[in-house]
Protein backbone atom coordinates (compact mmCIF):
# COMPACT_ATOMS: atom_id res chain seq x y z
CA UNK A 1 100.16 132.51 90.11
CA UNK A 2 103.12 134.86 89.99
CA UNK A 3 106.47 132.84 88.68
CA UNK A 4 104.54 130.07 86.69
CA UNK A 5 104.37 130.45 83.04
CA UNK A 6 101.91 127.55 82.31
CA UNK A 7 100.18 126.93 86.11
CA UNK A 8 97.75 123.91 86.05
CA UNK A 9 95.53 123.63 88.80
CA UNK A 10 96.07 120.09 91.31
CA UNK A 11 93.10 118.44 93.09
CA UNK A 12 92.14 115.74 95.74
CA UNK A 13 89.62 114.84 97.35
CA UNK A 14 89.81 112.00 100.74
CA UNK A 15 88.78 110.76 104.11
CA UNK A 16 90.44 109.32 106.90
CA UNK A 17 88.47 105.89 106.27
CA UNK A 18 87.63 103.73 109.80
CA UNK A 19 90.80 105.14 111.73
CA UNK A 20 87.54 107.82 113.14
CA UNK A 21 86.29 104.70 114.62
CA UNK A 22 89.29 104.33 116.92
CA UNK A 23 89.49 108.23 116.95
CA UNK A 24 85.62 107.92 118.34
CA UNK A 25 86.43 105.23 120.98
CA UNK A 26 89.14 106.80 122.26
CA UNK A 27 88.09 110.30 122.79
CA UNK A 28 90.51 111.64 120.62
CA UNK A 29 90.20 114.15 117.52
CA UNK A 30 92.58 116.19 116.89
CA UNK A 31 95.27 114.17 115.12
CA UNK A 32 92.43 112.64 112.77
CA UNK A 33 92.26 116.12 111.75
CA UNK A 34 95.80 116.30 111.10
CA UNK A 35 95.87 113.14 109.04
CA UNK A 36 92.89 114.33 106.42
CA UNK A 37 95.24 117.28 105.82
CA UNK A 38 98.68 115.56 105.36
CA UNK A 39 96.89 112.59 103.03
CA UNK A 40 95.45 115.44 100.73
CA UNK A 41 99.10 117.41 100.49
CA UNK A 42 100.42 114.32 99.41
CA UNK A 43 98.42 113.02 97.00
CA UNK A 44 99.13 116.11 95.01
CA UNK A 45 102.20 116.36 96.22
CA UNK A 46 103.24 112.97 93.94
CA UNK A 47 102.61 114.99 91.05
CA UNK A 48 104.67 117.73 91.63
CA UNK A 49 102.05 120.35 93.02
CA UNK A 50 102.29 122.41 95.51
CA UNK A 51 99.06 123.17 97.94
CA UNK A 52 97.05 126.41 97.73
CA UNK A 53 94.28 125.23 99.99
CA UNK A 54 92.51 123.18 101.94
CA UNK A 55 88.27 122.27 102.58
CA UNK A 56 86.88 120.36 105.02
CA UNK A 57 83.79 118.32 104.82
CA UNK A 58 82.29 117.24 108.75
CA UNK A 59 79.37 115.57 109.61
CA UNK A 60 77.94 114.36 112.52
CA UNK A 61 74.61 112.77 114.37
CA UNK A 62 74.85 115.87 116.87
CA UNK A 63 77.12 118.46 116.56
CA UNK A 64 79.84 118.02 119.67
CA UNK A 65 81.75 121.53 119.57
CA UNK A 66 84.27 120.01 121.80
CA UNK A 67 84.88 117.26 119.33
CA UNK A 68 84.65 119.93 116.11
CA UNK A 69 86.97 122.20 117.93
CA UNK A 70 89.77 119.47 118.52
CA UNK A 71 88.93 118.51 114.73
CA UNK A 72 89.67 122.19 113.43
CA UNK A 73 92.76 122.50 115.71
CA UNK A 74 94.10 119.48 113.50
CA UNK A 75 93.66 121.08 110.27
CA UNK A 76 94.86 124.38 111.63
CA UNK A 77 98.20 122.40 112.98
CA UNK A 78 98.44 120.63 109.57
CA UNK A 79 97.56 123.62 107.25
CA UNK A 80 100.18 125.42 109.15
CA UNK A 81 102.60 122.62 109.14
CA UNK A 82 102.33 122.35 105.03
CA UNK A 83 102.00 126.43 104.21
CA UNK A 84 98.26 125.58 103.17
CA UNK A 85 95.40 128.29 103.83
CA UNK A 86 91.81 126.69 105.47
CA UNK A 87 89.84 128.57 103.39
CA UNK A 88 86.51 126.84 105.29
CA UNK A 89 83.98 123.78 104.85
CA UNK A 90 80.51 122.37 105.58
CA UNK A 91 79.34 120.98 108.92
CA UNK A 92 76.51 118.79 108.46
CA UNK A 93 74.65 117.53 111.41
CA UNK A 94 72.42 114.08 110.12
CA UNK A 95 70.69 112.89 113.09
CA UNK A 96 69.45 109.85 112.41
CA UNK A 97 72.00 108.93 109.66
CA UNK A 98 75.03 108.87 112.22
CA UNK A 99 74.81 108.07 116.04
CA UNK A 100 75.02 111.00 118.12
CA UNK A 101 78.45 110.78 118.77
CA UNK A 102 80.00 109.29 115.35
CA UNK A 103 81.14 111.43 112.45
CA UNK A 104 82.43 111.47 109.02
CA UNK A 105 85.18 113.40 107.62
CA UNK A 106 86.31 114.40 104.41
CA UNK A 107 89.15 117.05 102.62
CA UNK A 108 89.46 118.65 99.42
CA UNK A 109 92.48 120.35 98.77
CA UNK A 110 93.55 122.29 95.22
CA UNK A 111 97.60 122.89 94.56
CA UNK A 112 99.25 124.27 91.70
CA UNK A 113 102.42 123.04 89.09
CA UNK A 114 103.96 124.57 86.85
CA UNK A 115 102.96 122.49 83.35
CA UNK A 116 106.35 121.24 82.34
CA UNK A 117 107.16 120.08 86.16
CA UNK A 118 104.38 117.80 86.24
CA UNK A 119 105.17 114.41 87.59
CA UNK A 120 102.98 111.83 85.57
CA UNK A 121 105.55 108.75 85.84
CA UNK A 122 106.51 109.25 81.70
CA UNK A 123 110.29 109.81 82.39
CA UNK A 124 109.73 106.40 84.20
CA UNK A 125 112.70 103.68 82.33
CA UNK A 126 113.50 99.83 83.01
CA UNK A 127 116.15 99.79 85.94
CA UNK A 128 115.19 102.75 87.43
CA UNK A 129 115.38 102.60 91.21
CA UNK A 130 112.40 102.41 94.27
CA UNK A 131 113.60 104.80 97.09
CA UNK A 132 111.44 104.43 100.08
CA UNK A 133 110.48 107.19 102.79
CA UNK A 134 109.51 105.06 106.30
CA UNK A 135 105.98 105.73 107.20
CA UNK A 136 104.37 106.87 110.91
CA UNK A 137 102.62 103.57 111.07
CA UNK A 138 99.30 102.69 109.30
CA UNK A 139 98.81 106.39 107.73
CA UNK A 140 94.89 106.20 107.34
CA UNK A 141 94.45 103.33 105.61
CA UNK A 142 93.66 99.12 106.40
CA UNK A 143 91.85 99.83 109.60
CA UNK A 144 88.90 97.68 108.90
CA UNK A 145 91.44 94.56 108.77
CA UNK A 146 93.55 96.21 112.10
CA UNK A 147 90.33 96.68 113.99
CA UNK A 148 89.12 92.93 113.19
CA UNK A 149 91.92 91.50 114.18
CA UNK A 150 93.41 93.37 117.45
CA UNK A 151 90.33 94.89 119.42
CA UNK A 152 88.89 91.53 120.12
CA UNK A 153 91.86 90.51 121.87
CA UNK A 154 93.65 93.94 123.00
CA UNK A 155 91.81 97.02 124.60
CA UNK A 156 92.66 100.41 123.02
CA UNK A 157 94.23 101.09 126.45
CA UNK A 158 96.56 98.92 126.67
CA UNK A 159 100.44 98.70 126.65
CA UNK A 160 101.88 96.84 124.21
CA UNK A 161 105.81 96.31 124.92
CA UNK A 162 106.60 95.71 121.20
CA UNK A 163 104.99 98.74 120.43
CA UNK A 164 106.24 100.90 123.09
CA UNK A 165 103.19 102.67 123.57
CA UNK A 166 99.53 101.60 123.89
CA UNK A 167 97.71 99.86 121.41
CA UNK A 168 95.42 103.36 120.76
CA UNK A 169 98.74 105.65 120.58
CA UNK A 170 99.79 103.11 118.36
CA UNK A 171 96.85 103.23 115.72
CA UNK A 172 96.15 106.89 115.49
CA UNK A 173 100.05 108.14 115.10
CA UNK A 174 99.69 111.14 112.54
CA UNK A 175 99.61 110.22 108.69
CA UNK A 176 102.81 111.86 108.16
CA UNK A 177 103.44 115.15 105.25
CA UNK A 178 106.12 114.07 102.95
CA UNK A 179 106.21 117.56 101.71
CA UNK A 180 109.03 119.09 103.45
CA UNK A 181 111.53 116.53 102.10
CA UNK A 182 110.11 116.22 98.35
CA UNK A 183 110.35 119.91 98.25
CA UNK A 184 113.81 119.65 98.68
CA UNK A 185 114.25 116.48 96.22
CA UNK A 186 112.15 118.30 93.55
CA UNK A 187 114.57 121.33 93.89
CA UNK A 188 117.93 119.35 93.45
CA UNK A 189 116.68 116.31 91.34
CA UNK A 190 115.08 115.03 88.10
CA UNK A 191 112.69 112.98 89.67
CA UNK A 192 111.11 110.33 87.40
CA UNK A 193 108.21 108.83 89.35
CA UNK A 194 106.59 109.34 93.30
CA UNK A 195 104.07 107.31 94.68
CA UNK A 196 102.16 107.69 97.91
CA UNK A 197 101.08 104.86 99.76
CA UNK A 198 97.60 104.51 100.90
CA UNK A 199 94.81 101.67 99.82
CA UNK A 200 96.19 98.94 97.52
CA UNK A 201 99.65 99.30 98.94
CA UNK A 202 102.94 99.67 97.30
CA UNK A 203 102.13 97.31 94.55
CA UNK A 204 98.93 99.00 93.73
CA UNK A 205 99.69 102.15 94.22
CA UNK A 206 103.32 102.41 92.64
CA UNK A 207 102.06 100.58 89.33
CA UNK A 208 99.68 104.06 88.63
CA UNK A 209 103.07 105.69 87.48
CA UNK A 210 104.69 102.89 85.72
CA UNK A 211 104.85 103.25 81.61
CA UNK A 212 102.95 100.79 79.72
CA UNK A 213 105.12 97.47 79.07
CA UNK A 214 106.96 98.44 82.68
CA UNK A 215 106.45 96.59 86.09
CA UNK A 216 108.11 96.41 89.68
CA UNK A 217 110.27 94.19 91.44
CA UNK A 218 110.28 94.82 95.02
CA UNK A 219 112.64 93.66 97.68
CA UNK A 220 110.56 92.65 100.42
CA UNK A 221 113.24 91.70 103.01
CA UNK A 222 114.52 95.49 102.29
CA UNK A 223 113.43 97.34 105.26
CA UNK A 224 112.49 96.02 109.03
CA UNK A 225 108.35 96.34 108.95
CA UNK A 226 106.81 98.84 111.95
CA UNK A 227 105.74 96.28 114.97
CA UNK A 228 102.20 96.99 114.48
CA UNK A 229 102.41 95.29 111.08
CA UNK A 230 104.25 92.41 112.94
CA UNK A 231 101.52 92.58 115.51
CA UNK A 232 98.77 92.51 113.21
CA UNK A 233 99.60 90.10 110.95
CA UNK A 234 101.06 87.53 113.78
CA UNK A 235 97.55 88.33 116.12
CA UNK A 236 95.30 88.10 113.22
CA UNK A 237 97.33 85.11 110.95
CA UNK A 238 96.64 87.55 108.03
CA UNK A 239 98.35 85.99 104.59
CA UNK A 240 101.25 88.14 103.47
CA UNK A 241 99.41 88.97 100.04
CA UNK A 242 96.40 90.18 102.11
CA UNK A 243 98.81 92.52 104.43
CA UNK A 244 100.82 93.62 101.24
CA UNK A 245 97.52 94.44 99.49
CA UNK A 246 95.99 96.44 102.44
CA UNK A 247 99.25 98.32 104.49
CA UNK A 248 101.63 100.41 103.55
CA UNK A 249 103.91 98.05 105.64
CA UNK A 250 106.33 100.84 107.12
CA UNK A 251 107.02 102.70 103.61
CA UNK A 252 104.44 106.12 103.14
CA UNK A 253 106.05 107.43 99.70
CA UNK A 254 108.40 106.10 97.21
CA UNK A 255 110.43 108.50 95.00
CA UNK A 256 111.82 106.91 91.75
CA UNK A 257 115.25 107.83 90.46
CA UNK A 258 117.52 106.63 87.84
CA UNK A 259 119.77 104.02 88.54
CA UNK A 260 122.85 106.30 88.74
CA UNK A 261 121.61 109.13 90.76
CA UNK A 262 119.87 106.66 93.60
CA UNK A 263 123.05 106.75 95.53
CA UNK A 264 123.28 110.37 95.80
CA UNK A 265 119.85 110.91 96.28
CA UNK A 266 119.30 107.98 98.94
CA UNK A 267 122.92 109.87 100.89
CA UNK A 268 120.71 113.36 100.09
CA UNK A 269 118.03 111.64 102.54
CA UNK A 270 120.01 110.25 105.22
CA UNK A 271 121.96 113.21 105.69
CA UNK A 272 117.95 114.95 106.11
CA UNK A 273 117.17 112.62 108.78
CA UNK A 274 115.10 110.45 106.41
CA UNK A 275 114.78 106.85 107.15
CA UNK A 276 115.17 105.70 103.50
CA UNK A 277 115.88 102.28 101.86
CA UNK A 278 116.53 101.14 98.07
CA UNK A 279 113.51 98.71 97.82
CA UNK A 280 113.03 97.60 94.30
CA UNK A 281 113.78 99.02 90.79
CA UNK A 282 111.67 99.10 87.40
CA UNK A 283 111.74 96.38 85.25
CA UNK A 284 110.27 95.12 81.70
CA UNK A 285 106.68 93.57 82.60
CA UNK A 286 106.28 90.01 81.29
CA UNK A 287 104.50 89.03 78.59
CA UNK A 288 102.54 85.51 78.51
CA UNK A 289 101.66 84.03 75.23
């Protein structure tokens, strides 16, 4: 760990959840692949580590090597994409436990920060601001409620105008890496909070960093949602609490700043090419008696 004084050690562990099921009907595995390693950089990503490496976990009714060798391919794009080695993994073929051509994958991934630069929310004050990075659609997460509702009534082949693309392109677009663009944040500013999106949304998820005593107030109408939200929740007549609760609605990470340095920091993103939008800020949670 040469330059770190105090190193602490970063893990996660993940999967890619039912998004394999559309992987699996479509013939398609290498960008699942791809999406196990980006979720994993980012989840220790939010605390200010950076990744060291990555494991893979694969396992199958019968062992495909066309299908493991698109898999690998993803995680060698990825790993290469976010400076991570693949150090290796398990294969595990489980006839009899999966059909012969489903699978299961999982990802472990360790990263290192240096102690003082740990992001744990603490610095975390009432009016700080919500900053939020667009996602790449549904990332890996609320396809139980997108297959329910859409592949009754649309085939996985088919082109949907308001998506421009077909309904399959549309559901397995790569989990996107925030880590090029927090790299650069965590460089140039004091960062108080970060918060990836995945299940619970960006209620549930964003409230993990929040202080005791603290609590959010987001700005719904502040960004245009992705049309596969749109299509989802129009096809399926899915309540907004149940599509806030399960999607990441269009918004994969949001970085929390103080109130005077969200300006700079949101014309810092938009001069990166980020699609970035002030969203909400931190306010004093309310107490019932």
């Amino acid at each position: 760990f040469k330059g770190y004084k105090s190193p602490v050690l970063v893990s996660s562990v993940d999967g890619v959840g039912t998004k394999l099921k559309v992987a699996q009907m479509m013939g398609k595995h290498d960008t699942v692949g791809q999406d196990l390693v980006n979720h994993c950089v980012n989840d220790i990503l939010v605390c200010g580590a950076r990744q060291l490496y990555f494991m893979d976990y694969f396992a199958c009714g019968r062992l495909n090597l066309a299908t493991a060798k698109d898999l690998i391919d993803g995680f060698v794009a990825a790993c290469k994409e976010n400076a991570c080695s693949l150090i290796g993994g398990e294969t595990a073929e489980m006839p009899g436990f999966y059909a012969e051509d489903e699978y299961d994958l999982a990802g472990t991934i360790v990263g290192v920060v240096e102690k003082k630069k740990i992001i744990d929310g603490a610095k975390v004050r009432k009016g700080d601001v919500l900053i939020g990075l667009a996602s790449t659609g549904l990332h890996t997460n609320g396809y139980s409620l997108a297959r329910s509702v859409l592949l009754p009534k649309f085939t996985l082949d088919r082109q949907v105008d308001e998506l421009g693309a077909t309904l399959g392109e549309s559901l397995l677009a790569v989990h996107r890496s925030y880590l090029k663009i927090v790299s650069r944040l965590l460089k140039k500013y004091n960062l108080h909070g970060l918060s990836h999106i995945t299940g619970g949304g960006i209620v549930g998820n964003t409230l993990r960093v929040l202080p005791k005593g603290l609590a959010l107030k987001i700005d719904w109408s502040a960004w245009e949602r992705p049309a596969i939200f749109k299509l989802i929740q129009s096809v399926g007549e899915v309540p907004e609490e149940d599509m806030r609760r399960t999607f990441n609605l269009g918004v994969g990470l949001i970085v929390i700043v103080s109130r005077k340095k969200a300006d700079e920091v949101l014309r810092f993103l938009k001069k990166k090419g980020e699609k970035a939008m002030v969203m909400g800020e931190v306010i004093f949670a309310q107490v019932y008696c």
